[in-house]
C-alpha atoms as a PDB file:
ATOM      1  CA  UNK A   1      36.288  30.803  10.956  1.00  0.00           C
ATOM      2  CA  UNK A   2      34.187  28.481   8.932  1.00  0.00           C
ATOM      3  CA  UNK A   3      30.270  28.518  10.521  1.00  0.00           C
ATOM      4  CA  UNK A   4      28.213  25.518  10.657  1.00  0.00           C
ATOM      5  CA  UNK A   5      25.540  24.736   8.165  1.00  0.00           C
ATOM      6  CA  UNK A   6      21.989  24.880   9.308  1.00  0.00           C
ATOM      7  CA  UNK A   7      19.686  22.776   8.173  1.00  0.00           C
ATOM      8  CA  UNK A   8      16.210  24.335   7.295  1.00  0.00           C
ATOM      9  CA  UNK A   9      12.420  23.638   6.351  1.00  0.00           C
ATOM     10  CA  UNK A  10       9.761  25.325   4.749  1.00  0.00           C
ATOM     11  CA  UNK A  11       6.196  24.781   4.215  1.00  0.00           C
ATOM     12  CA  UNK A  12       4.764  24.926   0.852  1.00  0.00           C
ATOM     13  CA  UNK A  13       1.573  24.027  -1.608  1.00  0.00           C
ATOM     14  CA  UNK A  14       2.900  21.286  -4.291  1.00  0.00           C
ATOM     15  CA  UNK A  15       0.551  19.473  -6.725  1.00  0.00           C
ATOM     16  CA  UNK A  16       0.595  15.636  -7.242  1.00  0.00           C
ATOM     17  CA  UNK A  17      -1.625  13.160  -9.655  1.00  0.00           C
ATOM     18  CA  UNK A  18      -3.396   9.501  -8.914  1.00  0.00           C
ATOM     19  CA  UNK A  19      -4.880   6.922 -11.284  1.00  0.00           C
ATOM     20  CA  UNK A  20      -8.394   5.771 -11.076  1.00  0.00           C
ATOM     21  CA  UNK A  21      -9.708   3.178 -13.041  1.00  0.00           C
ATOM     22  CA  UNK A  22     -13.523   2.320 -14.369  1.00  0.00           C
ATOM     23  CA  UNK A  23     -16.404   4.304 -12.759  1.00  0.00           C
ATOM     24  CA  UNK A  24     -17.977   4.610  -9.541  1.00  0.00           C
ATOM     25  CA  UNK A  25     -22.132   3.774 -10.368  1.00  0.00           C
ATOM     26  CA  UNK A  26     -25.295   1.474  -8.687  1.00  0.00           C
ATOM     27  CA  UNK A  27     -23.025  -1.503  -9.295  1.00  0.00           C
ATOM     28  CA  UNK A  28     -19.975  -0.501  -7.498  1.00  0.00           C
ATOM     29  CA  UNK A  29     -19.489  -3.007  -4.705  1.00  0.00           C
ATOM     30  CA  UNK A  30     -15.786  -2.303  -4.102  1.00  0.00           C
ATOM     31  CA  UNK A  31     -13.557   0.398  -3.443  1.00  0.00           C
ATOM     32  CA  UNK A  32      -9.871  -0.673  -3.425  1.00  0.00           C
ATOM     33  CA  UNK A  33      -7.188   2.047  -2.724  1.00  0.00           C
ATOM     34  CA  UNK A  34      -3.839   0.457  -3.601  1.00  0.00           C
ATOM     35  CA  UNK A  35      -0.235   1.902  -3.222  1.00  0.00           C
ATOM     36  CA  UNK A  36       2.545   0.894  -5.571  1.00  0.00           C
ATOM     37  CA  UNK A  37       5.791  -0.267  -4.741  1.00  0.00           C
ATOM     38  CA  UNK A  38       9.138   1.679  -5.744  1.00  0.00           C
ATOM     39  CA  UNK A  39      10.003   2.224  -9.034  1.00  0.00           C
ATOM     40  CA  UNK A  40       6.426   1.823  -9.586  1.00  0.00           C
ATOM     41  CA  UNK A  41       4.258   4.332 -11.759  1.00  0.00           C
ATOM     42  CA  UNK A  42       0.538   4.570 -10.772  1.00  0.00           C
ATOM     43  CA  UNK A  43      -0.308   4.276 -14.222  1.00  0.00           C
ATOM     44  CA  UNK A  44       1.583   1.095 -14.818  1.00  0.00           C
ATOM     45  CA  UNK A  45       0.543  -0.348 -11.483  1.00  0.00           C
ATOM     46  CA  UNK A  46      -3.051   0.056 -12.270  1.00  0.00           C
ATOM     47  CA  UNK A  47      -2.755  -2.130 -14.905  1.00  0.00           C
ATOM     48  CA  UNK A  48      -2.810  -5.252 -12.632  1.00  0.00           C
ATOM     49  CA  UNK A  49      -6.521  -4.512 -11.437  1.00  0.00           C
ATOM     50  CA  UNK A  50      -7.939  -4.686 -15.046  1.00  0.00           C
ATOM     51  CA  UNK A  51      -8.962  -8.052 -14.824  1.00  0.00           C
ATOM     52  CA  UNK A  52     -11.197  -7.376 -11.832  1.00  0.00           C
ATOM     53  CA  UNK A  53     -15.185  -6.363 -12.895  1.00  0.00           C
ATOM     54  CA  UNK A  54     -14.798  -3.179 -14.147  1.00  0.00           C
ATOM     55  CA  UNK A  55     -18.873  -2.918 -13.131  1.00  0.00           C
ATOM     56  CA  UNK A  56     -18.020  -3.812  -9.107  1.00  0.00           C
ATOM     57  CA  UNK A  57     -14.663  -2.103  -8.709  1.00  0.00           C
ATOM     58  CA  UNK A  58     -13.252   1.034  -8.427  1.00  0.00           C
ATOM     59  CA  UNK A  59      -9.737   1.635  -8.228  1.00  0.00           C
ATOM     60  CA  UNK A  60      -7.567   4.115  -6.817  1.00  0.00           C
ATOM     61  CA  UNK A  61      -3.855   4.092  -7.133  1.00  0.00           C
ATOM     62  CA  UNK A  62      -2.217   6.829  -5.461  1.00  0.00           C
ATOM     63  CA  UNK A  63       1.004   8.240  -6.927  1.00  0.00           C
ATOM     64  CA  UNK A  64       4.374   8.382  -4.900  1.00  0.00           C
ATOM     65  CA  UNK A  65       5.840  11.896  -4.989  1.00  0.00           C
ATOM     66  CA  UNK A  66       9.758  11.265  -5.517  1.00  0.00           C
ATOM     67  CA  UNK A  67      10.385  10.401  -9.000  1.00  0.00           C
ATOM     68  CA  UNK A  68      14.098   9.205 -10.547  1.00  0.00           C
ATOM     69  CA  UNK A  69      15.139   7.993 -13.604  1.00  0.00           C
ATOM     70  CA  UNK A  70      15.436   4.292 -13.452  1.00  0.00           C
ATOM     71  CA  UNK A  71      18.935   2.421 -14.054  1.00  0.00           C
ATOM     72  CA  UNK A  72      21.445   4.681 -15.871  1.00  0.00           C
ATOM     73  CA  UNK A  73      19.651   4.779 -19.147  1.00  0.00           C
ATOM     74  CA  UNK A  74      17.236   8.294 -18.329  1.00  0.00           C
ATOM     75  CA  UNK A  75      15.019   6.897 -20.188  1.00  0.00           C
ATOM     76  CA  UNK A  76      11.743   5.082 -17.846  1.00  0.00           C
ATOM     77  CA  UNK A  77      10.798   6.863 -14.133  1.00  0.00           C
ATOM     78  CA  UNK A  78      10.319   5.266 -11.138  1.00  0.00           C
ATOM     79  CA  UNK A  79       8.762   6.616  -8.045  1.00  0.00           C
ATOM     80  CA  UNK A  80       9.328   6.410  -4.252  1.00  0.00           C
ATOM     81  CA  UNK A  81       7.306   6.841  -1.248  1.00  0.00           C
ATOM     82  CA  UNK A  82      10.117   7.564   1.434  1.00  0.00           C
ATOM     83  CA  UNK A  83      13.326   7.388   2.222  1.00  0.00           C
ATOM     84  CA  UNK A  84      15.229   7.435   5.478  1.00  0.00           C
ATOM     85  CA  UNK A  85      15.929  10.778   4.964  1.00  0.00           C
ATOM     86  CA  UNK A  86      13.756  13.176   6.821  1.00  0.00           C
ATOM     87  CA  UNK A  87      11.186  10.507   6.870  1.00  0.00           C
ATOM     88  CA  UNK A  88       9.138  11.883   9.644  1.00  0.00           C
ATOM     89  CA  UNK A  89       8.056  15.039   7.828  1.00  0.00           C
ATOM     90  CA  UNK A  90       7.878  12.556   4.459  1.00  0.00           C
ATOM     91  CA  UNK A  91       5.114  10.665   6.247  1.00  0.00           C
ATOM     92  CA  UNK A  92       3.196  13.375   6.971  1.00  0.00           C
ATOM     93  CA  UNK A  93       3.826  14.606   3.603  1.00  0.00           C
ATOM     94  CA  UNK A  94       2.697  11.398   2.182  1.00  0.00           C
ATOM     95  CA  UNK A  95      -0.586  11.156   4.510  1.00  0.00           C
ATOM     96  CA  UNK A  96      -1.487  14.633   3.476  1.00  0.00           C
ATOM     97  CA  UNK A  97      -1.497  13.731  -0.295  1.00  0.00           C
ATOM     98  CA  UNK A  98      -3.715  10.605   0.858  1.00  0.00           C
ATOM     99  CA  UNK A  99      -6.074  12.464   2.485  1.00  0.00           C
ATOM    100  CA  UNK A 100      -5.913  14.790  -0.228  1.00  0.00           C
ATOM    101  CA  UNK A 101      -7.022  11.601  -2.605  1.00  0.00           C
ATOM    102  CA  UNK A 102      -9.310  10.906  -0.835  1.00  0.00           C
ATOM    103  CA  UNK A 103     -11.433  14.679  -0.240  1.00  0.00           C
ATOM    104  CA  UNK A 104     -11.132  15.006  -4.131  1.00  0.00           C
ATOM    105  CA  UNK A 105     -12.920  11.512  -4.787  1.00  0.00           C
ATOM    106  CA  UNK A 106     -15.327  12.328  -2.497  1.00  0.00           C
ATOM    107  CA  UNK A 107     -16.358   8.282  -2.107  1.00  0.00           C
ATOM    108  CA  UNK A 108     -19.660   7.211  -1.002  1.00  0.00           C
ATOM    109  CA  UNK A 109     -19.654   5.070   2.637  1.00  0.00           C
ATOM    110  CA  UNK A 110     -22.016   2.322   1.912  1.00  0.00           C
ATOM    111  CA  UNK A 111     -19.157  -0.014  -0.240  1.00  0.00           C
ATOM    112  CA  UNK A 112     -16.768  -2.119   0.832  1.00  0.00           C
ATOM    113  CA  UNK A 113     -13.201  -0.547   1.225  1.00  0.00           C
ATOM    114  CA  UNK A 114     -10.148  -2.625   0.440  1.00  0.00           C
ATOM    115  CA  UNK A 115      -6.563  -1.412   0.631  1.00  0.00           C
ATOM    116  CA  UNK A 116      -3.893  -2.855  -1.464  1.00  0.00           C
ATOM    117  CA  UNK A 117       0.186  -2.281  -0.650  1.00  0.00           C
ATOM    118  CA  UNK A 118       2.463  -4.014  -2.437  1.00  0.00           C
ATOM    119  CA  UNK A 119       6.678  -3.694  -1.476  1.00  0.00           C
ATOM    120  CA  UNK A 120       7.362  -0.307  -0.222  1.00  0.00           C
ATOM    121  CA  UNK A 121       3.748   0.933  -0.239  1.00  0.00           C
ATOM    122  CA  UNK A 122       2.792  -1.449   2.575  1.00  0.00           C
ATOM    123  CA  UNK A 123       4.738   0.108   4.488  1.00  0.00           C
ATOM    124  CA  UNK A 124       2.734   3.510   3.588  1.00  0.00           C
ATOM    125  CA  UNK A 125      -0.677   1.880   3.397  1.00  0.00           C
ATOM    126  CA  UNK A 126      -0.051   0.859   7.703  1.00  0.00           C
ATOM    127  CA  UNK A 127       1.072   4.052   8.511  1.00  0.00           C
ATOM    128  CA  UNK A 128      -1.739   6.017   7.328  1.00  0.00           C
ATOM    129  CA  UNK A 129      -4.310   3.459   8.293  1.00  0.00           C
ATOM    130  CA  UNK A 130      -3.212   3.186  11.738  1.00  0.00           C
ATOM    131  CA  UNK A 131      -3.775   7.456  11.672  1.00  0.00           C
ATOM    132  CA  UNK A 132      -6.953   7.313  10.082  1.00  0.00           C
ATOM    133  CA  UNK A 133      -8.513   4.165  11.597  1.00  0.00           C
ATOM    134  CA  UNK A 134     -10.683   4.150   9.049  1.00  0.00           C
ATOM    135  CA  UNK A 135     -13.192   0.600   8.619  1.00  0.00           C
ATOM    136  CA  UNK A 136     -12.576  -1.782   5.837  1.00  0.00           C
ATOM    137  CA  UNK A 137     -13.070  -4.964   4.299  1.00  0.00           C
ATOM    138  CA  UNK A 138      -9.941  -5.870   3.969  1.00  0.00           C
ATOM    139  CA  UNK A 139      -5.916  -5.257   3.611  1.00  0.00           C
ATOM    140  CA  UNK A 140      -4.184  -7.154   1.605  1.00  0.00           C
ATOM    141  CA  UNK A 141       0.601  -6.389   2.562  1.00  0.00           C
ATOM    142  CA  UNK A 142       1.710  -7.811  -0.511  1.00  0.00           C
ATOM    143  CA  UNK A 143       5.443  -8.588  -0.288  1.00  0.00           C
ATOM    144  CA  UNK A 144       6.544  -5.760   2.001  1.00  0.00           C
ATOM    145  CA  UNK A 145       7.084  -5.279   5.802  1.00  0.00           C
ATOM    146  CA  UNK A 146       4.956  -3.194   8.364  1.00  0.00           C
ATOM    147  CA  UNK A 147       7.176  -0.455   9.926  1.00  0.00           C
ATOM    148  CA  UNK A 148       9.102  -1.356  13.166  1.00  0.00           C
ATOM    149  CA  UNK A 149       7.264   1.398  15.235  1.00  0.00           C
ATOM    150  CA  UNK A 150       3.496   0.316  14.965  1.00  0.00           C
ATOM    151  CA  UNK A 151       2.322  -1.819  17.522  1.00  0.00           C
ATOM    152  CA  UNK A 152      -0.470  -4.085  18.375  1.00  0.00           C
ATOM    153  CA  UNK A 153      -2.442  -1.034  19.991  1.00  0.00           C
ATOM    154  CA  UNK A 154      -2.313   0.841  16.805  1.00  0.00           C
ATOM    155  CA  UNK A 155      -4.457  -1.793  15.107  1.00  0.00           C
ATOM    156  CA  UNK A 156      -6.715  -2.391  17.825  1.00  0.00           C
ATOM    157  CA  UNK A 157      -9.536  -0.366  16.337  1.00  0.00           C
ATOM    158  CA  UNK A 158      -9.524  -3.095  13.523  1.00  0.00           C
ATOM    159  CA  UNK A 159     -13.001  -5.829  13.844  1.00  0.00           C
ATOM    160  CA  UNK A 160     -11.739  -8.765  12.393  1.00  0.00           C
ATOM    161  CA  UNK A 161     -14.887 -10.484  12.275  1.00  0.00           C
ATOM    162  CA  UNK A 162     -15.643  -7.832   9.495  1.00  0.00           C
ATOM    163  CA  UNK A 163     -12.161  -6.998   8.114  1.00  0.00           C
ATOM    164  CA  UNK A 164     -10.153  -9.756   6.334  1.00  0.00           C
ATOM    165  CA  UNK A 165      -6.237  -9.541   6.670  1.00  0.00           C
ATOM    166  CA  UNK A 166      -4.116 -11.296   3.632  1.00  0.00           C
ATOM    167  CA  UNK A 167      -0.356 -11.327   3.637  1.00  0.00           C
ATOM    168  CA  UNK A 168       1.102 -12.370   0.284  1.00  0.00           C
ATOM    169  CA  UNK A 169       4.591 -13.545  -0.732  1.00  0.00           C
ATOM    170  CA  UNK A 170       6.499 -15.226  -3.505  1.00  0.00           C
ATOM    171  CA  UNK A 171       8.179 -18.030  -2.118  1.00  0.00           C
ATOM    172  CA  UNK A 172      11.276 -16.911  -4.459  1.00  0.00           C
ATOM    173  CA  UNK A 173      11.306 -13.217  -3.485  1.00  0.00           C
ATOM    174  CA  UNK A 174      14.495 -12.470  -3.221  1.00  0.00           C
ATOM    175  CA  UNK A 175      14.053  -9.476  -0.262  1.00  0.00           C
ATOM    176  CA  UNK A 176      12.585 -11.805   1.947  1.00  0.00           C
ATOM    177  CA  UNK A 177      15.444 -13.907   3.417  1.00  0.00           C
ATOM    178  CA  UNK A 178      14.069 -16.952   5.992  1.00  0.00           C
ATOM    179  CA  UNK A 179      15.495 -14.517   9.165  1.00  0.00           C
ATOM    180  CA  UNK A 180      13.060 -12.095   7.662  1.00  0.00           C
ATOM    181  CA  UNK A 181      10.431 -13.725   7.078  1.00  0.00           C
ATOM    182  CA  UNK A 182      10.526 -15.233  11.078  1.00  0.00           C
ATOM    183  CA  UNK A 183      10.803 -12.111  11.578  1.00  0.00           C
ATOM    184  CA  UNK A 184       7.221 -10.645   9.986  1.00  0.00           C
ATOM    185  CA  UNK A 185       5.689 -13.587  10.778  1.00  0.00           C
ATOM    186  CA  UNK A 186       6.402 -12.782  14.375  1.00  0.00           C
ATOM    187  CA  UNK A 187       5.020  -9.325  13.495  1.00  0.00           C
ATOM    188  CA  UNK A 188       2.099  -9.838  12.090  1.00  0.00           C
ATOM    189  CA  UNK A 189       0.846 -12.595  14.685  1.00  0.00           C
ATOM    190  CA  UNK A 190       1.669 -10.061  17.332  1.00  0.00           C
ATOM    191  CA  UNK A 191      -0.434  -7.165  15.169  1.00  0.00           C
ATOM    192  CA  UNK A 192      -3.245  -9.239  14.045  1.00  0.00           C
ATOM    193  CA  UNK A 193      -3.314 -11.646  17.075  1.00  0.00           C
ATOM    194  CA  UNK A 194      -3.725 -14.790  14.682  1.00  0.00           C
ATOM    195  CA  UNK A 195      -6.410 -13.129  12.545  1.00  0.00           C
ATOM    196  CA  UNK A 196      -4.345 -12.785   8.820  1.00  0.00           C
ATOM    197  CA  UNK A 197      -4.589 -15.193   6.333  1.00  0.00           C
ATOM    198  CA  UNK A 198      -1.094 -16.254   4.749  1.00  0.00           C
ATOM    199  CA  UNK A 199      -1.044 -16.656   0.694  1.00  0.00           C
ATOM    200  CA  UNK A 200       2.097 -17.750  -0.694  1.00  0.00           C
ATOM    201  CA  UNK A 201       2.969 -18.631  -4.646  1.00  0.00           C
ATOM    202  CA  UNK A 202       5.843 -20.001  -6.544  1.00  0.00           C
ATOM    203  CA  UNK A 203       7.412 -16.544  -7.908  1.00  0.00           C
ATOM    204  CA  UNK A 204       9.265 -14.082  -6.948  1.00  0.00           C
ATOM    205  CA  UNK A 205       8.956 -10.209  -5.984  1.00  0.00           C
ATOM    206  CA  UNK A 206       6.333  -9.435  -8.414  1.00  0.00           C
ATOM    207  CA  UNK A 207       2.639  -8.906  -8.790  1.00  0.00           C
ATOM    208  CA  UNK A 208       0.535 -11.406 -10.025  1.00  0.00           C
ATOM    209  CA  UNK A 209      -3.009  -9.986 -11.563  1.00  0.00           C
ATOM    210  CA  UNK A 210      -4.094 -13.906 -11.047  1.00  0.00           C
ATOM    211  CA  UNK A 211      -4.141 -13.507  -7.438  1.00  0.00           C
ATOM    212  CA  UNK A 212      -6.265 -10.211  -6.774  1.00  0.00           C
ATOM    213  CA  UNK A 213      -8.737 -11.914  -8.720  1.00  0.00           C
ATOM    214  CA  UNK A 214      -9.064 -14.459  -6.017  1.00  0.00           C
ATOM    215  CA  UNK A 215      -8.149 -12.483  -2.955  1.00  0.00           C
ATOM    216  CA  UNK A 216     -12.540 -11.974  -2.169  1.00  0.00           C
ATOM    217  CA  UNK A 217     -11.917 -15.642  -1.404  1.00  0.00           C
ATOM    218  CA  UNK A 218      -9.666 -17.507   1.349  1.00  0.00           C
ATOM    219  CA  UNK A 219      -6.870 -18.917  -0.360  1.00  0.00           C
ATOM    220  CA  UNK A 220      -4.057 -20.055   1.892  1.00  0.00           C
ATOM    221  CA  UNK A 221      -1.652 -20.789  -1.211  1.00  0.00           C
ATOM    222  CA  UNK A 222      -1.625 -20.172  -4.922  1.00  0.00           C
END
């Protein structure tokens, strides 16, 4: 008689890095805590805050813990956040590490937060906001989608009078067919209620330093 397989889990201490880049001093204004998309390493990804004053920014790109080879060449590694595999205990997982990020930093509370996601990683940077509830200036879902399961209620602690919502897309990217895009749209008026500010430019899925240089303003296109 052949017995079933069972399925176990197991609990265990595992060690992970994050990028920071310039200094935290007098002059700091911002904090900006950005998560990569997949394929992504944070010390690639950081790369495309460089351009922003190194004297009033401080960034912090957390690292996603599954890495793979990329293509079939094992030669460049790629990184993502979740799967759908056991992706309830992989959240947790993944907010753990966060929080983890953020206890070692030990930040000070008198500058501006900003959170960054772009592709996979906004789906990371909702879920663990909508945990933590923490204030900030702003959120900026660059080119990914917010996780079917959050709901309006989940972002109700959010004052939009004093944090701005931007939702940015390549009007080329090629994972965001039109029946998607109706579809987020419809998502994030229902989560925002009419508060995010839509910034679209020619291009495709990619990240374009040109436009988190602008994003303290209110463009509605670049």
């Amino acid at each position: 008689m052949i017995m079933p397989n069972i399925e176990k889990s197991v609990t265990y201490t595992t060690e992970n890095t994050y990028v920071t880049l310039n200094e935290i001093t007098s002059k700091t204004k911002n904090i900006w805590l950005s998560f990569h998309g997949i394929g992504y390493l944070s010390r690639y990804f950081v790369k495309y805050f460089e351009s922003l004053d190194p004297d009033e920014n401080y960034i912090i790109v957390p690292q996603a813990p599954s890495k793979y080879y990329l293509k079939n060449e094992y030669k460049y590694v790629g990184a993502s956040w979740l799967t759908k595999e056991n992706t309830v205990s992989e959240i947790e997982n993944v907010i753990n590490y966060i929080d983890a990020v953020l206890d070692s930093e030990n930040l000070p509370n008198n500058l501006n937060l900003n959170l960054f996601g772009f592709s996979q990683g906004v789906s990371v940077l909702t879920r663990w906001l909508v945990r933590k509830k923490l204030p900030c200036s702003m959120i900026v879902l660059y080119a990914g989608g917010i996780p079917n399961e959050l709901t309006s209620e989940d972002f109700a602690f959010l004052d939009f009078d004093r944090t701005k919502i931007k939702i940015i897309y390549g009007d080329q990217d090629e994972f965001l067919t039109p029946d998607r895009l109706e579809i987020e749209h419809q998502k994030i008026e229902t989560l925002f209620r009419g508060h995010a500010y839509i910034i679209t430019f020619k291009g495709g899925h990619e990240v374009k330093p040109k436009i988190i240089r602008k994003l303290m303003n209110e463009p509605t296109e670049l």
